[in-house]
C-alpha atoms as a PDB file:
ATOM      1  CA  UNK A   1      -7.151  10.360  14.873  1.00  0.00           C
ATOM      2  CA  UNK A   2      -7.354  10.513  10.825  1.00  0.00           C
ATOM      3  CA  UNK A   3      -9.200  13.746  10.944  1.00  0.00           C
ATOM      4  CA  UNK A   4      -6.574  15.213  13.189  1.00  0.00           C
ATOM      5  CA  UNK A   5      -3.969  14.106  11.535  1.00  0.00           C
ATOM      6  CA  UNK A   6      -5.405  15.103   7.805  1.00  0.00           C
ATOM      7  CA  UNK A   7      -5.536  18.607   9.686  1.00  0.00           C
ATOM      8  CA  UNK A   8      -1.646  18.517  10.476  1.00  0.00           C
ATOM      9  CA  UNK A   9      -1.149  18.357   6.868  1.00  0.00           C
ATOM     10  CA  UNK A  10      -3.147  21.646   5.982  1.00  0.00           C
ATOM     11  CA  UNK A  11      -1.596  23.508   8.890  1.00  0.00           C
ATOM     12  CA  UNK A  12       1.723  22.231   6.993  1.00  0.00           C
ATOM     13  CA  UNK A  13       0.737  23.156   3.951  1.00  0.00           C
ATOM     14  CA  UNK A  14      -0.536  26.566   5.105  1.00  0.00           C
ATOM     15  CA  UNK A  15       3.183  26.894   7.149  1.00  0.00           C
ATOM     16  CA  UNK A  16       4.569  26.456   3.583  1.00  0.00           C
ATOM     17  CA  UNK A  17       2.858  29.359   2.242  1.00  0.00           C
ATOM     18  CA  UNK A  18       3.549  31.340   5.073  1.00  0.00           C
ATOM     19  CA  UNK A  19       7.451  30.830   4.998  1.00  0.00           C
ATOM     20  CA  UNK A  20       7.155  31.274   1.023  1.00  0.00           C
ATOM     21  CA  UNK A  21       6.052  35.112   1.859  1.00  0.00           C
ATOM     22  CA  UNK A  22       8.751  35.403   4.527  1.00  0.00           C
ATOM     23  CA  UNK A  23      11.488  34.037   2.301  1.00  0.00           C
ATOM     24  CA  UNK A  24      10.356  36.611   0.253  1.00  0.00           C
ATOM     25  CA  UNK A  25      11.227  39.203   2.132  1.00  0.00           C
ATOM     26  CA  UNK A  26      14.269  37.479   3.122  1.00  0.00           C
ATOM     27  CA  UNK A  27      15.549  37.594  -0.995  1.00  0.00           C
ATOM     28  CA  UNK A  28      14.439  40.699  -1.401  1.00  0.00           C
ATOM     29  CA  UNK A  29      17.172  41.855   1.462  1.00  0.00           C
ATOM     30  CA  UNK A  30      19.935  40.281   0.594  1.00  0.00           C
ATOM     31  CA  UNK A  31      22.324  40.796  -2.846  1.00  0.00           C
ATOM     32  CA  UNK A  32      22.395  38.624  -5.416  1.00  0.00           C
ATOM     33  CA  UNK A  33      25.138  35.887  -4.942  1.00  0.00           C
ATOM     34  CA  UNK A  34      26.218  33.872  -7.900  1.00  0.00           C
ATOM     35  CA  UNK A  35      25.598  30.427  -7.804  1.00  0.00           C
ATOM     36  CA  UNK A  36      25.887  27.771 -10.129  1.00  0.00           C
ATOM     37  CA  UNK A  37      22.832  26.776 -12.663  1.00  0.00           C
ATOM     38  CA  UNK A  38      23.146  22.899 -11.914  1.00  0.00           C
ATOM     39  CA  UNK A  39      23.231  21.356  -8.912  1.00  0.00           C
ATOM     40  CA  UNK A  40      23.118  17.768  -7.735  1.00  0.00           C
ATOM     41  CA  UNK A  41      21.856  16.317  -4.042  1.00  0.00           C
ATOM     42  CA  UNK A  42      22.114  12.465  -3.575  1.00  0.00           C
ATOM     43  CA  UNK A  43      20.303  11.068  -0.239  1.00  0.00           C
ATOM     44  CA  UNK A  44      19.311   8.603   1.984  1.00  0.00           C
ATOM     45  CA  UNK A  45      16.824   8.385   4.712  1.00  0.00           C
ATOM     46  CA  UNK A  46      15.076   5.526   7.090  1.00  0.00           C
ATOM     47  CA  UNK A  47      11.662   5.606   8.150  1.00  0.00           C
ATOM     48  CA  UNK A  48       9.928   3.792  10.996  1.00  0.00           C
ATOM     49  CA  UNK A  49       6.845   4.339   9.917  1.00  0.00           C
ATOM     50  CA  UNK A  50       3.433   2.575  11.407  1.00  0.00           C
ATOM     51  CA  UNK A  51       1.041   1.681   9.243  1.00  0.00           C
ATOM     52  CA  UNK A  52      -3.275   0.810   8.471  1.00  0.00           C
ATOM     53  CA  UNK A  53      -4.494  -0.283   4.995  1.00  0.00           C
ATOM     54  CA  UNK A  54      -8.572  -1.192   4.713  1.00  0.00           C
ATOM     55  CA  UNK A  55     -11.415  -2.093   1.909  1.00  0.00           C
ATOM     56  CA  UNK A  56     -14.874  -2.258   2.504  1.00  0.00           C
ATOM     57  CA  UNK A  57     -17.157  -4.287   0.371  1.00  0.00           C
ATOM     58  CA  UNK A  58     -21.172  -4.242  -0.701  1.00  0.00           C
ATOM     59  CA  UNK A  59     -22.733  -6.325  -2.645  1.00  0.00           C
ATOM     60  CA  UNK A  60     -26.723  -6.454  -3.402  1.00  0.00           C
ATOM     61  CA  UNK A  61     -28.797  -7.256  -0.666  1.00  0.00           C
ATOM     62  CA  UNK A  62     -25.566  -6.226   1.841  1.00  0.00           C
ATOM     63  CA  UNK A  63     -25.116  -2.984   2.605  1.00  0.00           C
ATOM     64  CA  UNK A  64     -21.710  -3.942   3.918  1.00  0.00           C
ATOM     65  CA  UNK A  65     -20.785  -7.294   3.018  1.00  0.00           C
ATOM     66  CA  UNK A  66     -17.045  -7.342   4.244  1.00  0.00           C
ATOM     67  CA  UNK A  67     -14.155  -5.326   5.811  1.00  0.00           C
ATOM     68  CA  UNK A  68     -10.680  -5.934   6.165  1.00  0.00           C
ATOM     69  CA  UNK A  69      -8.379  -3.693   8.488  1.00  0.00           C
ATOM     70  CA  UNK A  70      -5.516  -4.376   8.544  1.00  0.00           C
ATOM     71  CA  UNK A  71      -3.848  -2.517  11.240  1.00  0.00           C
ATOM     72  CA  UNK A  72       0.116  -1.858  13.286  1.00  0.00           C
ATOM     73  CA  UNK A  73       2.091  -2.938   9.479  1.00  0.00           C
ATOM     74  CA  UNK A  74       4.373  -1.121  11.068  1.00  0.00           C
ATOM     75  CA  UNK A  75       8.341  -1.151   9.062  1.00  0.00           C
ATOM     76  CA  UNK A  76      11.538   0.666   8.857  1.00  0.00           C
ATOM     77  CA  UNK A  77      11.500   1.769   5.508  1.00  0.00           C
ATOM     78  CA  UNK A  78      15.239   2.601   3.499  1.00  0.00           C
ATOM     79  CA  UNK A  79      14.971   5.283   1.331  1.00  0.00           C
ATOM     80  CA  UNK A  80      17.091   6.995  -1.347  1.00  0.00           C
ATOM     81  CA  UNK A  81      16.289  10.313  -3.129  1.00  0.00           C
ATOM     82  CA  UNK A  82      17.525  12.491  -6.112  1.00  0.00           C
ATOM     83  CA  UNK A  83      17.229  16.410  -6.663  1.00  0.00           C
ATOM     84  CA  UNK A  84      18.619  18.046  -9.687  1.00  0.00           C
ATOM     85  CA  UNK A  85      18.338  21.730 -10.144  1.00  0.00           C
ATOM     86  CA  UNK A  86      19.590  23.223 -13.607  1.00  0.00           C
ATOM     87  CA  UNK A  87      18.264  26.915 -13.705  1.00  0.00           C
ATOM     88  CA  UNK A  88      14.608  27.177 -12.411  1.00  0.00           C
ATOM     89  CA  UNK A  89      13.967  23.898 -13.359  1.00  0.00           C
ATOM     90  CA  UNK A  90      14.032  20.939 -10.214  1.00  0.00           C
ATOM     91  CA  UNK A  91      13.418  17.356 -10.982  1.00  0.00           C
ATOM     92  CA  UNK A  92      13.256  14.893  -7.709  1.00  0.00           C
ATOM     93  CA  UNK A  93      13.034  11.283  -7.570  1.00  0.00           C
ATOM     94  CA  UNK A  94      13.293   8.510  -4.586  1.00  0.00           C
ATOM     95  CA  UNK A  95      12.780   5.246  -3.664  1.00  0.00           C
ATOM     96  CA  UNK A  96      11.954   3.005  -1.198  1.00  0.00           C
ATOM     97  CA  UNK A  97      10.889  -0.272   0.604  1.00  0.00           C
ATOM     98  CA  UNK A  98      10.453  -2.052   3.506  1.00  0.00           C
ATOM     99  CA  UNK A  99      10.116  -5.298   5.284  1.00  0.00           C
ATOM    100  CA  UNK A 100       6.969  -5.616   7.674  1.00  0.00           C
ATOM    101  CA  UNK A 101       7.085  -8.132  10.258  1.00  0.00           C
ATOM    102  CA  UNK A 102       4.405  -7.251  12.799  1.00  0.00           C
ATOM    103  CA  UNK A 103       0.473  -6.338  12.109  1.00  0.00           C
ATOM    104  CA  UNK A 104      -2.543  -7.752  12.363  1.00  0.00           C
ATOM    105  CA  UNK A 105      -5.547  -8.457   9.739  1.00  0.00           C
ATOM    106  CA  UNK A 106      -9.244  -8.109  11.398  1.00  0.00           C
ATOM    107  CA  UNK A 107     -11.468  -9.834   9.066  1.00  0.00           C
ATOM    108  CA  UNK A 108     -15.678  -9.532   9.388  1.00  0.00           C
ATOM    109  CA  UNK A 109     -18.071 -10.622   7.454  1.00  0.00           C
ATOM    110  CA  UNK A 110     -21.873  -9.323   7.735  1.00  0.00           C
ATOM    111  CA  UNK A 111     -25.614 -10.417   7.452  1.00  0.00           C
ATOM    112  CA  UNK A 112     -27.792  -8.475   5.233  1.00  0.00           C
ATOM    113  CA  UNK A 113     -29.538  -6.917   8.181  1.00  0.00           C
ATOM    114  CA  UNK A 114     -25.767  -5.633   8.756  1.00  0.00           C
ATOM    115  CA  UNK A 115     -25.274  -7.910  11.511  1.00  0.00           C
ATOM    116  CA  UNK A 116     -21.575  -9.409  12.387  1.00  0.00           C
ATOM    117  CA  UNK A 117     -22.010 -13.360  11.695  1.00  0.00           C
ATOM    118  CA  UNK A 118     -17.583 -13.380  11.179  1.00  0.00           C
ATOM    119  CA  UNK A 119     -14.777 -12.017  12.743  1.00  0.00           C
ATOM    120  CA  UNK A 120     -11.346 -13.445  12.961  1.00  0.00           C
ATOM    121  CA  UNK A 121      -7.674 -11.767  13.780  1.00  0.00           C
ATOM    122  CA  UNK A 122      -4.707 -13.012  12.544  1.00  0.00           C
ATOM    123  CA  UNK A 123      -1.021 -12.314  13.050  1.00  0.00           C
ATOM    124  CA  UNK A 124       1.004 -10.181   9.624  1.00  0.00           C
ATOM    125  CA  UNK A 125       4.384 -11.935   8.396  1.00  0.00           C
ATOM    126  CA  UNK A 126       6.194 -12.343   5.222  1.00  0.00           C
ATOM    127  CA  UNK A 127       5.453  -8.957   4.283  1.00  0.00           C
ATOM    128  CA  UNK A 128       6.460  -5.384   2.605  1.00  0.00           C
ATOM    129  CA  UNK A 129       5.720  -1.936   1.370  1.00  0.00           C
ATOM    130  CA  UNK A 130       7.656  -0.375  -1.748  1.00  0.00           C
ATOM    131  CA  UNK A 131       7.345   2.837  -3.189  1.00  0.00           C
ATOM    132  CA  UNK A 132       8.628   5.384  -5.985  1.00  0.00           C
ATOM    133  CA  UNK A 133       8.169   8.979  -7.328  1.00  0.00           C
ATOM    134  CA  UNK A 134       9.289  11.592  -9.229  1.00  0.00           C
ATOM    135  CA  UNK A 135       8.279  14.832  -9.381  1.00  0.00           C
ATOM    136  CA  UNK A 136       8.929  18.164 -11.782  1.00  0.00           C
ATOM    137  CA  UNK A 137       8.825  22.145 -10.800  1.00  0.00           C
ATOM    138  CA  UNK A 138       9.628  25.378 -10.871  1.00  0.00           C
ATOM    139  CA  UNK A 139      12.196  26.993  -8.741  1.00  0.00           C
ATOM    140  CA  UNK A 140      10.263  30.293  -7.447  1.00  0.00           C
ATOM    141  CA  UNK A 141      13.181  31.791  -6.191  1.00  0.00           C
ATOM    142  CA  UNK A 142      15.859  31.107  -3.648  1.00  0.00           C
ATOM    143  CA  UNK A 143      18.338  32.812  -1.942  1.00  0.00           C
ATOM    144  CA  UNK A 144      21.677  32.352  -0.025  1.00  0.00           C
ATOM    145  CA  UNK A 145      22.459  32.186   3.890  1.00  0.00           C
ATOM    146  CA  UNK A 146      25.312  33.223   5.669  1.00  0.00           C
ATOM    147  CA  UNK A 147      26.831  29.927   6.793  1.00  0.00           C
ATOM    148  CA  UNK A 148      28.196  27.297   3.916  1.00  0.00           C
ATOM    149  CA  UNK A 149      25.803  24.764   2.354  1.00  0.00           C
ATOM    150  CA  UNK A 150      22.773  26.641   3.676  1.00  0.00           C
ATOM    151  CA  UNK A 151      20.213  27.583   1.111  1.00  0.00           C
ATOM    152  CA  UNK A 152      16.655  28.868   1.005  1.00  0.00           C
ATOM    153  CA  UNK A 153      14.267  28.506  -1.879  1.00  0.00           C
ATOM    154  CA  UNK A 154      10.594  27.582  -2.502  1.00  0.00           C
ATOM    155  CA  UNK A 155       9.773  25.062  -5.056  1.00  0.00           C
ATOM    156  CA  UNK A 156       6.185  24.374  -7.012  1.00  0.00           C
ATOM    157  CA  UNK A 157       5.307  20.773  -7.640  1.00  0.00           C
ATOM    158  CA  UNK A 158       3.686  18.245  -9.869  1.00  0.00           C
ATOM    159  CA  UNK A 159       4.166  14.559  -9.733  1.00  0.00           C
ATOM    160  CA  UNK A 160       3.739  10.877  -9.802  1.00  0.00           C
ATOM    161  CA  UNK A 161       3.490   8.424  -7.060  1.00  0.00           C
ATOM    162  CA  UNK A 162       3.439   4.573  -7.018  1.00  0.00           C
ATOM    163  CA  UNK A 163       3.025   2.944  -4.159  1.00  0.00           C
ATOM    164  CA  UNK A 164       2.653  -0.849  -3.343  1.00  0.00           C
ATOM    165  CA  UNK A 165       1.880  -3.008   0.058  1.00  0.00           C
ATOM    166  CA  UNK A 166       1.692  -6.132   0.468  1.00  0.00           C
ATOM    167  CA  UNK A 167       0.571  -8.542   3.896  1.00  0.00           C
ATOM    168  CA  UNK A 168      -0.005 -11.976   4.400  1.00  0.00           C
ATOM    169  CA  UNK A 169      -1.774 -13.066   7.204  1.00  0.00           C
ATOM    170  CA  UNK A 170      -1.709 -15.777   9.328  1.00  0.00           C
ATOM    171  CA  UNK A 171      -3.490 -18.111  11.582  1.00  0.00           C
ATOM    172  CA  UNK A 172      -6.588 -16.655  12.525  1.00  0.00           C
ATOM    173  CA  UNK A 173      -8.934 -16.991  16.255  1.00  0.00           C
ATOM    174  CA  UNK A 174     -12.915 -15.650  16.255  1.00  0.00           C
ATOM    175  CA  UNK A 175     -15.696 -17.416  14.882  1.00  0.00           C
ATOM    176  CA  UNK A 176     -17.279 -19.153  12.815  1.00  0.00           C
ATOM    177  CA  UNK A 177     -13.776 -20.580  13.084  1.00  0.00           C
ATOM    178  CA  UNK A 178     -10.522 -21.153  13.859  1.00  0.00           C
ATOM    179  CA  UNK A 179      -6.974 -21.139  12.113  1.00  0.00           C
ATOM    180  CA  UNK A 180      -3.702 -23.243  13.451  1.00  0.00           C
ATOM    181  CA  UNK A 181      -1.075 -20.287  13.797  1.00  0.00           C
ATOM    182  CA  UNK A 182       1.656 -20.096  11.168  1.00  0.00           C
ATOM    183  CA  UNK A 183      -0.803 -21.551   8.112  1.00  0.00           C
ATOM    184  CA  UNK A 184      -1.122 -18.754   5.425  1.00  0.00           C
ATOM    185  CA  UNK A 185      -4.344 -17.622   5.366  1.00  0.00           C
ATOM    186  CA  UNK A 186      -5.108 -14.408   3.493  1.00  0.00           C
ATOM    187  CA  UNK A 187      -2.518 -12.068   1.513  1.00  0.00           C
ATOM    188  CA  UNK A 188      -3.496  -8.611   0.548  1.00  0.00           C
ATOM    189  CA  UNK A 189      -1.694  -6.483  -2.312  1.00  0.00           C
ATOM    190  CA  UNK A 190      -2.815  -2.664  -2.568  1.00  0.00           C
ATOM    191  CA  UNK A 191      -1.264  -0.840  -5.205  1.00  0.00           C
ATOM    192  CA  UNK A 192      -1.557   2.851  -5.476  1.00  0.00           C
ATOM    193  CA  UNK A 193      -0.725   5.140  -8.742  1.00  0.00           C
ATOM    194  CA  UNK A 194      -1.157   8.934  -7.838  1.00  0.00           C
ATOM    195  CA  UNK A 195      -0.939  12.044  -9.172  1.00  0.00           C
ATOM    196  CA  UNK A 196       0.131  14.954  -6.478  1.00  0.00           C
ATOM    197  CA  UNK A 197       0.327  18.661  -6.481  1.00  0.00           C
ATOM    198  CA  UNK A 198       2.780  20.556  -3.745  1.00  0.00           C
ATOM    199  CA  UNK A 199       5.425  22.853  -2.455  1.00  0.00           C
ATOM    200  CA  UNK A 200       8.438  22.598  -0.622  1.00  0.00           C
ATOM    201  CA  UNK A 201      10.779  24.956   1.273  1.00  0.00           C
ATOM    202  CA  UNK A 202      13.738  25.431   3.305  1.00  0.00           C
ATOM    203  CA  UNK A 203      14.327  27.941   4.998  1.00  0.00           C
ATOM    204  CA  UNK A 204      18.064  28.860   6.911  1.00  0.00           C
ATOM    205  CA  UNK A 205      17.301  29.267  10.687  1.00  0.00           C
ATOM    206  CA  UNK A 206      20.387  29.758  12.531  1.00  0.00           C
ATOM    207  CA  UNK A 207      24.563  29.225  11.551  1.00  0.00           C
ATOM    208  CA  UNK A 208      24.044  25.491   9.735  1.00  0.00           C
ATOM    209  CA  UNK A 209      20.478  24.534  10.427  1.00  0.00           C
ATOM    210  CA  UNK A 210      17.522  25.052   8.349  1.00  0.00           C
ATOM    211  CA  UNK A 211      13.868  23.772   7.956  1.00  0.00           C
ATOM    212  CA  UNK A 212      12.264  21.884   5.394  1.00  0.00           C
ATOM    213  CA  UNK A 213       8.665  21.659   4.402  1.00  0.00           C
ATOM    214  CA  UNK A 214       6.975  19.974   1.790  1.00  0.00           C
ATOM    215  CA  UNK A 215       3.344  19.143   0.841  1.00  0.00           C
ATOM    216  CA  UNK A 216       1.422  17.337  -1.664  1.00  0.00           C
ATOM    217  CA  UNK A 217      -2.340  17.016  -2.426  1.00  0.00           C
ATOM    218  CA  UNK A 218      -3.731  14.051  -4.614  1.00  0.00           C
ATOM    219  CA  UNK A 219      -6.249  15.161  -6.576  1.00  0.00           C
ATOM    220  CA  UNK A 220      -6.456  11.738  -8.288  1.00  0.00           C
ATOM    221  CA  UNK A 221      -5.895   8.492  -7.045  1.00  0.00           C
ATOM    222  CA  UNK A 222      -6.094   4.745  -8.987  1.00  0.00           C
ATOM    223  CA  UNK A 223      -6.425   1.344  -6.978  1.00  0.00           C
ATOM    224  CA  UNK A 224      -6.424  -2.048  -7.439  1.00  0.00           C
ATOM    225  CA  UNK A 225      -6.121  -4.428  -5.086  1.00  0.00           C
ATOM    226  CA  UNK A 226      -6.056  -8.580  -5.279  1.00  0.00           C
ATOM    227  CA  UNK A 227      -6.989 -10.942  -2.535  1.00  0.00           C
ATOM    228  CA  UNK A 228      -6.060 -14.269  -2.013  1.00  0.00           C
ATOM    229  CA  UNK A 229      -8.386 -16.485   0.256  1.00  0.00           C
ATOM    230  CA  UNK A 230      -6.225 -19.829   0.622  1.00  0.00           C
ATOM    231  CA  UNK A 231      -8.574 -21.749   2.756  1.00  0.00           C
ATOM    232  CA  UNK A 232     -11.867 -21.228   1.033  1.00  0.00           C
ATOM    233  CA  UNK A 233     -12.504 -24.016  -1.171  1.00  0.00           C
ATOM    234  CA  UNK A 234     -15.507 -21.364  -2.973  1.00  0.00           C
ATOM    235  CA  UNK A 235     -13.039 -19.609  -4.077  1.00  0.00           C
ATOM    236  CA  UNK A 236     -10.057 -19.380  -6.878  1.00  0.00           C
ATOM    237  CA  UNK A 237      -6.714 -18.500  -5.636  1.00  0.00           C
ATOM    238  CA  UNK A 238      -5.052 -16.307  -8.711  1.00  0.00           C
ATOM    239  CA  UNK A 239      -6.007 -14.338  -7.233  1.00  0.00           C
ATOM    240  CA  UNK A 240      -9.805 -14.764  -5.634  1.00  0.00           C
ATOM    241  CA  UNK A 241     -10.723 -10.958  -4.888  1.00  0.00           C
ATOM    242  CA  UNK A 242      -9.740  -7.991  -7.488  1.00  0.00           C
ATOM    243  CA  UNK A 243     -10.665  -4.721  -6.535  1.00  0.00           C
ATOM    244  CA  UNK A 244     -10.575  -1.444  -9.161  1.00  0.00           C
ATOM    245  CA  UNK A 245     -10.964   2.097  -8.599  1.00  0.00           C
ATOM    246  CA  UNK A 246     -10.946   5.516  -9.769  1.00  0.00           C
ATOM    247  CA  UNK A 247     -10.279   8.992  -8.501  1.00  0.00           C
ATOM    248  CA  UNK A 248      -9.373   9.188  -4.855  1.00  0.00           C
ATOM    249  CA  UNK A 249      -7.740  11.478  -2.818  1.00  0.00           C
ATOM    250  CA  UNK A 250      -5.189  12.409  -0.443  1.00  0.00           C
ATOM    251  CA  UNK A 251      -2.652  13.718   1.195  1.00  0.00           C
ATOM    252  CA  UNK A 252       1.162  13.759   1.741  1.00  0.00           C
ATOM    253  CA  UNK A 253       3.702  16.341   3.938  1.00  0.00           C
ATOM    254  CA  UNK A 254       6.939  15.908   5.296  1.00  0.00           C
ATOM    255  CA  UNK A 255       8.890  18.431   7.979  1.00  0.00           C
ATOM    256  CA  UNK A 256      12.948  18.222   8.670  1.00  0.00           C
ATOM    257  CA  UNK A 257      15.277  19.830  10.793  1.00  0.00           C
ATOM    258  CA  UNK A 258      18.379  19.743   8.541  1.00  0.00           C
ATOM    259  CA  UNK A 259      21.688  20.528   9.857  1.00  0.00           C
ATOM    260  CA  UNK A 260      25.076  21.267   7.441  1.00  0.00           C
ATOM    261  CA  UNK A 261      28.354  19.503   8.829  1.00  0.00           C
ATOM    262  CA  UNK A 262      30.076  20.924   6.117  1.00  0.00           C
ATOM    263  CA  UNK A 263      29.568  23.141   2.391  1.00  0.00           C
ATOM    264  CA  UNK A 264      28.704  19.551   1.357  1.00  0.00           C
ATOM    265  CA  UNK A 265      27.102  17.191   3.830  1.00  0.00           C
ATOM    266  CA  UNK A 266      24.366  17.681   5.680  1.00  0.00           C
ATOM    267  CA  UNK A 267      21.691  15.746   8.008  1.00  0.00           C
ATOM    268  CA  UNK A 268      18.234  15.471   8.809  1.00  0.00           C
ATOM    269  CA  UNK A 269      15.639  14.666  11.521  1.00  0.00           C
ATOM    270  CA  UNK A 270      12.254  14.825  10.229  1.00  0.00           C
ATOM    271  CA  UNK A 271       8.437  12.699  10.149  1.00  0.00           C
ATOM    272  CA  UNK A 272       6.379  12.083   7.684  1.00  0.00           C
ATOM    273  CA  UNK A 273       2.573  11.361   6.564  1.00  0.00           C
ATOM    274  CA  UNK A 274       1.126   9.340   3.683  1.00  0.00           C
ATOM    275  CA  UNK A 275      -2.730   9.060   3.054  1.00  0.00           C
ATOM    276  CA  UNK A 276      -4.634   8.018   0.339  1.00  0.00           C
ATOM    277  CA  UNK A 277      -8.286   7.052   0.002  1.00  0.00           C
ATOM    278  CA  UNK A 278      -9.835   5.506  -3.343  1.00  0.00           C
ATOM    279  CA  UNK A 279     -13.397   6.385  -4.812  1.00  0.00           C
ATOM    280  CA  UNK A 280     -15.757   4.076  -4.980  1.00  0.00           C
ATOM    281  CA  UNK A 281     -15.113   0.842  -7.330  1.00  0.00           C
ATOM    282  CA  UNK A 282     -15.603  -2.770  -8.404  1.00  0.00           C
ATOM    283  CA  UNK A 283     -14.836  -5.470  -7.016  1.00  0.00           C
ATOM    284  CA  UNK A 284     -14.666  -9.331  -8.893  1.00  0.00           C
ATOM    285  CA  UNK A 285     -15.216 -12.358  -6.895  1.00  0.00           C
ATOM    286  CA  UNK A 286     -12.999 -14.964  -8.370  1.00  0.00           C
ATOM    287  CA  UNK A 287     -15.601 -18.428  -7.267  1.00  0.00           C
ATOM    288  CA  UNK A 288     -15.188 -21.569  -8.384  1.00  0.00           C
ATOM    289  CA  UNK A 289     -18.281 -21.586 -10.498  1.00  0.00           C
ATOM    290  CA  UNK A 290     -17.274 -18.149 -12.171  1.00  0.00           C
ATOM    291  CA  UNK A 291     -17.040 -14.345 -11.438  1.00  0.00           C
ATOM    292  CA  UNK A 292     -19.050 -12.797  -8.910  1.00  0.00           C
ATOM    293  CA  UNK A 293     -19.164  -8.636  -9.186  1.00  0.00           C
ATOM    294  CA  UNK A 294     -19.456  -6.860  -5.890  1.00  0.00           C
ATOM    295  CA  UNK A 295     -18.948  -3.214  -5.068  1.00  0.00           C
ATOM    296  CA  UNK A 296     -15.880  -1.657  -3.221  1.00  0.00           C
ATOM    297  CA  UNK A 297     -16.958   1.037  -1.325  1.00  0.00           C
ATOM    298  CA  UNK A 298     -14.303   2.607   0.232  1.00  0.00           C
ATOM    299  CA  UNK A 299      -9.852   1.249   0.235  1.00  0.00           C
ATOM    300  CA  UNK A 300      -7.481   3.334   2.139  1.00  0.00           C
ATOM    301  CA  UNK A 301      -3.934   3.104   3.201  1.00  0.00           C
ATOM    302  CA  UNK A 302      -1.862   5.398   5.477  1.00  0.00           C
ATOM    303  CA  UNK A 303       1.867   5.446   7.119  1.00  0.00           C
ATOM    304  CA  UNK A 304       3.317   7.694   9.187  1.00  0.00           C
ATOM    305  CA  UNK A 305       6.912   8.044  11.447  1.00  0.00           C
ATOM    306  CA  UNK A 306       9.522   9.984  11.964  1.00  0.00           C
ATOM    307  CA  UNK A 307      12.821   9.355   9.610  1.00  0.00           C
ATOM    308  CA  UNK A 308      16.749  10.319   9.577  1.00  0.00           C
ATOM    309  CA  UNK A 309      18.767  10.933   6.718  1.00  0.00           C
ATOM    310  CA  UNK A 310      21.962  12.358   5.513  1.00  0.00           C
ATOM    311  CA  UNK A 311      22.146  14.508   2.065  1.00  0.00           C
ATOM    312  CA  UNK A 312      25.215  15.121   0.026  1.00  0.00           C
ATOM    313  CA  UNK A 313      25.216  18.267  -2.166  1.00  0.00           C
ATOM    314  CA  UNK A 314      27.772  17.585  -5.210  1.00  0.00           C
END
């Protein structure tokens, strides 16, 4: 399912190019129009976005020591977002966050020989996902439409990302045992610092609607993660698991339908897809008789949902 949807985001990123050589056409038909060198758009979306976050751990003598999925941290996510425009030059920002109430942690725990000798499930509460970005381009060019606050253009992108979740779990059932419901067992923060290179478009379709691409790859990607294990008298608590790593990768696209009410306002109907997936890393084991390093093989953490918004163009 991954795979497949990874693959959406390269047939987005390939639609971008292909409307970029269309809206060139498009410019090169129609007369100049004069328009004015700075422009503002203020807006606001909400995402119900579903979402999976994972680490798996080594250490020597276990070829896979530990993995914890967590999986459905699903949220409706407000979001507000900047553009500003002056000339050829666009600057975006946004920001976001989100209040998870349902999910569930699968924790499992393996011999040497890579046998399963743990696995528990617990319920997700008490948790939430925050993000912000900004980004800089290049206006490539852009062109007017027919009906008011219609626009095309194609955009070139470089940015930052940071992006933060955060669960608690808990309860737990499984073996080797198990947890009352409602006592905290685990929490889990993943914080994510990217850098991403895209595009975006719109393109006017018809009288007040238009489409709106945009696509980012992450060339580079930075971790770190921190566990807390509150019922393991082994281990500290502040936290007892910190996980580092360097240069992932990933993905990130977004599609609207965008409709203008009037010159000014305008709405949207759109999905979106997040992943990112770290490099290979260390991890520290926090124990009570000192610091234990592991290795963290693999962390990733993807969302995905459709979203609405409204956008005001001052």
């Amino acid at each position: 399912m991954c795979r497949i949807r990874a693959r959406a985001c390269a047939v987005l990123l390939a639609s971008i190019l292909v409307l970029t050589l269309h809206a060139s056409s498009l410019r090169a038909e129609e007369p100049p129009s004069a328009t004015s060198p700075f422009d503002v758009t203020l807006g606001g979306r909400l995402w119900a976005t579903s979402g999976t976050s994972s680490r798996s751990v080594s250490a020597v003598g276990f070829p896979r020591l530990s993995e914890l999925r967590w999986r459905g941290v699903d949220a409706v996510a407000p979001e507000v977002n900047v553009e500003l425009v002056w000339k050829r030059l666009v600057v975006l920002g946004s920001l976001g966050g989100g209040v998870i109430k349902d999910g569930v942690l699968l924790d499992e725990d393996f011999s040497p020989g890579g046998g399963r000798i743990g696995r528990t499930r617990s319920e997700v509460d008490d948790s939430h996902l925050f993000f912000f970005s900004t980004d800089i381009g290049a206006r490539l060019f852009d062109w007017t439409a027919p009906a008011p606050g219609t626009r095309g253009f194609v955009d070139m992108l470089v940015g930052f990302q940071y992006w933060q979740e955060r669960y608690v779990a808990f309860g737990g059932t499984g073996f080797p045992a198990t947890v009352d419901a409602g006592v905290k067992a685990i929490s889990n923060r993943y914080e994510w610092r990217s850098v991403r290179l895209g595009a975006r478009t719109a393109v006017p379709v018809w009288g007040g609607v238009s489409v709106a691409l945009r696509g980012y790859v992450i060339p580079w990607t930075s971790v770190v993660i921190e566990d807390v294990h509150y019922l393991r008298s082994d281990l500290r608590t502040d936290p007892s698991f910190r996980d580092e790593a360097n240069g992932g990768i990933g993905v990130q696209a977004d599609g609207a339908v965008r409709y203008a009410i009037t010159p000014h306002l305008s709405a949207e109907l759109g999905f979106q897809y997040w992943l990112l997936k770290s490099g290979e890393g260390d991890e520290t084991a926090f124990t009570v008789a000192g610091a234990a390093r592991q290795t963290l093989k693999e962390a990733r953490t993807e969302r995905y949902g459709p979203f609405v918004g409204v956008r005001w163009r001052f």
